[in-house]
C-alpha atoms as a PDB file:
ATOM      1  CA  UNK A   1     185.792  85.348  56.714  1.00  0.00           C
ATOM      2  CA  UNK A   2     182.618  86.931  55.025  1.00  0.00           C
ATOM      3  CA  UNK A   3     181.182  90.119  56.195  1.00  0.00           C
ATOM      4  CA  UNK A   4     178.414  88.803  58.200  1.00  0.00           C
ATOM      5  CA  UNK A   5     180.918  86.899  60.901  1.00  0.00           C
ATOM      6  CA  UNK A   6     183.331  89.713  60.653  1.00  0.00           C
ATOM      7  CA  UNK A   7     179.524  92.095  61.591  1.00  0.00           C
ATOM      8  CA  UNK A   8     179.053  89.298  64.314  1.00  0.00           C
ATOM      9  CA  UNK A   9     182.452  89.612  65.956  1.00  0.00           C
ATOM     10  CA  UNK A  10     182.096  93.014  66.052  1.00  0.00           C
ATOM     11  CA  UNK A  11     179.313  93.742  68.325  1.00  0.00           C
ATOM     12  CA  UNK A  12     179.589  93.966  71.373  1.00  0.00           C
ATOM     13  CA  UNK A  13     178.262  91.988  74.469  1.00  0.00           C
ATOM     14  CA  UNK A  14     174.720  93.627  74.899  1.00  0.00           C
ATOM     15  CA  UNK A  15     174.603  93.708  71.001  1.00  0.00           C
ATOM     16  CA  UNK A  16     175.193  90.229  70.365  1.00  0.00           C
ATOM     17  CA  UNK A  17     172.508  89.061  73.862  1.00  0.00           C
ATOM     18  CA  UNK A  18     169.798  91.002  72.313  1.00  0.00           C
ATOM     19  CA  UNK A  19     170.253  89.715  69.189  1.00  0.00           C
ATOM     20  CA  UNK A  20     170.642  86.155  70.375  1.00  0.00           C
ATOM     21  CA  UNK A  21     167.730  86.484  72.072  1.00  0.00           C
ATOM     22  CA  UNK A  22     165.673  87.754  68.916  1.00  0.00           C
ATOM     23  CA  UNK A  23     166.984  84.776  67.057  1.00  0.00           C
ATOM     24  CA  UNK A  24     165.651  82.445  69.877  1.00  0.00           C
ATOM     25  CA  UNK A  25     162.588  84.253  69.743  1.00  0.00           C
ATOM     26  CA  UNK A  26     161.953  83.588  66.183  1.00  0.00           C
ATOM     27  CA  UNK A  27     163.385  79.961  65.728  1.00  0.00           C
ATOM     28  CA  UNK A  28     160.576  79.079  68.876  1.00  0.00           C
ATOM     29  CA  UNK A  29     157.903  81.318  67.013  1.00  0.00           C
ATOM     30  CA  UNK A  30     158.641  79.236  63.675  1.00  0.00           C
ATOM     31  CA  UNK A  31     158.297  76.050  65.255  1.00  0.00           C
ATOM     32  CA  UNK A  32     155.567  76.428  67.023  1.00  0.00           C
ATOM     33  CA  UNK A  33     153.493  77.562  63.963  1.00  0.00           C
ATOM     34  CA  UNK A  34     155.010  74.718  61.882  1.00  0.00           C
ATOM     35  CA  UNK A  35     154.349  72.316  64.895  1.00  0.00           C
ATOM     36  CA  UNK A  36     151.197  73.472  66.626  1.00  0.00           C
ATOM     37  CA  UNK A  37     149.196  70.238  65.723  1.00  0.00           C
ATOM     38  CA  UNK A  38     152.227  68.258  67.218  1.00  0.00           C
ATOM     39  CA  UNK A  39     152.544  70.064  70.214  1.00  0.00           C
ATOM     40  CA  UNK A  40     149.092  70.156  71.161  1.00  0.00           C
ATOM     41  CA  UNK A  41     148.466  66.251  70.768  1.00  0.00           C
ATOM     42  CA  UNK A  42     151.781  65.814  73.162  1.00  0.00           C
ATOM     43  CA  UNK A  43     150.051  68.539  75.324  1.00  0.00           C
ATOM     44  CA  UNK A  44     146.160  66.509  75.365  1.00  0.00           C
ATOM     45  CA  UNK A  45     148.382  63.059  75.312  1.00  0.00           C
ATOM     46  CA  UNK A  46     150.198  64.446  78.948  1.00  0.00           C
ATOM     47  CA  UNK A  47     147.336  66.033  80.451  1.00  0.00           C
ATOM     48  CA  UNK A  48     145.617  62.761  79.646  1.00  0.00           C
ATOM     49  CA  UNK A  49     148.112  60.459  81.165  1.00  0.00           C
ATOM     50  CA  UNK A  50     147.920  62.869  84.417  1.00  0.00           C
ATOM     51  CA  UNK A  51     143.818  62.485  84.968  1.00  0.00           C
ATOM     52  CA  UNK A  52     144.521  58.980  84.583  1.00  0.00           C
ATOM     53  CA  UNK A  53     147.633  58.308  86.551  1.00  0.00           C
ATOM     54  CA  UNK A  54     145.256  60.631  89.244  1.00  0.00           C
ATOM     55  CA  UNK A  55     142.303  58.457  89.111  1.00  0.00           C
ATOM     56  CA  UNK A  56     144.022  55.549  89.385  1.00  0.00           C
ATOM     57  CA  UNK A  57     145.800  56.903  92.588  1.00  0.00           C
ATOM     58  CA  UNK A  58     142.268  57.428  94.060  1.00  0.00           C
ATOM     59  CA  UNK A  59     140.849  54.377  93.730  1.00  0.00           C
END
């Protein structure tokens, strides 16, 4: 076992949320910087598709 899994399964519960929650916190930092383009065409291609589903439900 190598010293950073022997660190891990040492802490204890509110140890280990906080720093799961750090981790999460950085993972969805780094992808949204390395996927901002991405994620705002899927953002302008949904908000499209919702003025036109809407328009077409008025007419």
């Amino acid at each position: 076992m190598s010293n950073l899994e022997e660190k891990v399964l040492n802490l204890s519960d509110e140890e280990l949320k906080e720093l799961a929650n750090e981790g999460r916190r950085r993972y969805a930092r780094e992808y949204r910087k390395k996927n901002k383009e991405k994620i705002k065409r899927l953002a302008d291609l949904h908000f499209a598709r919702k003025v036109l589903s809407e328009t077409e439900e008025s007419k």
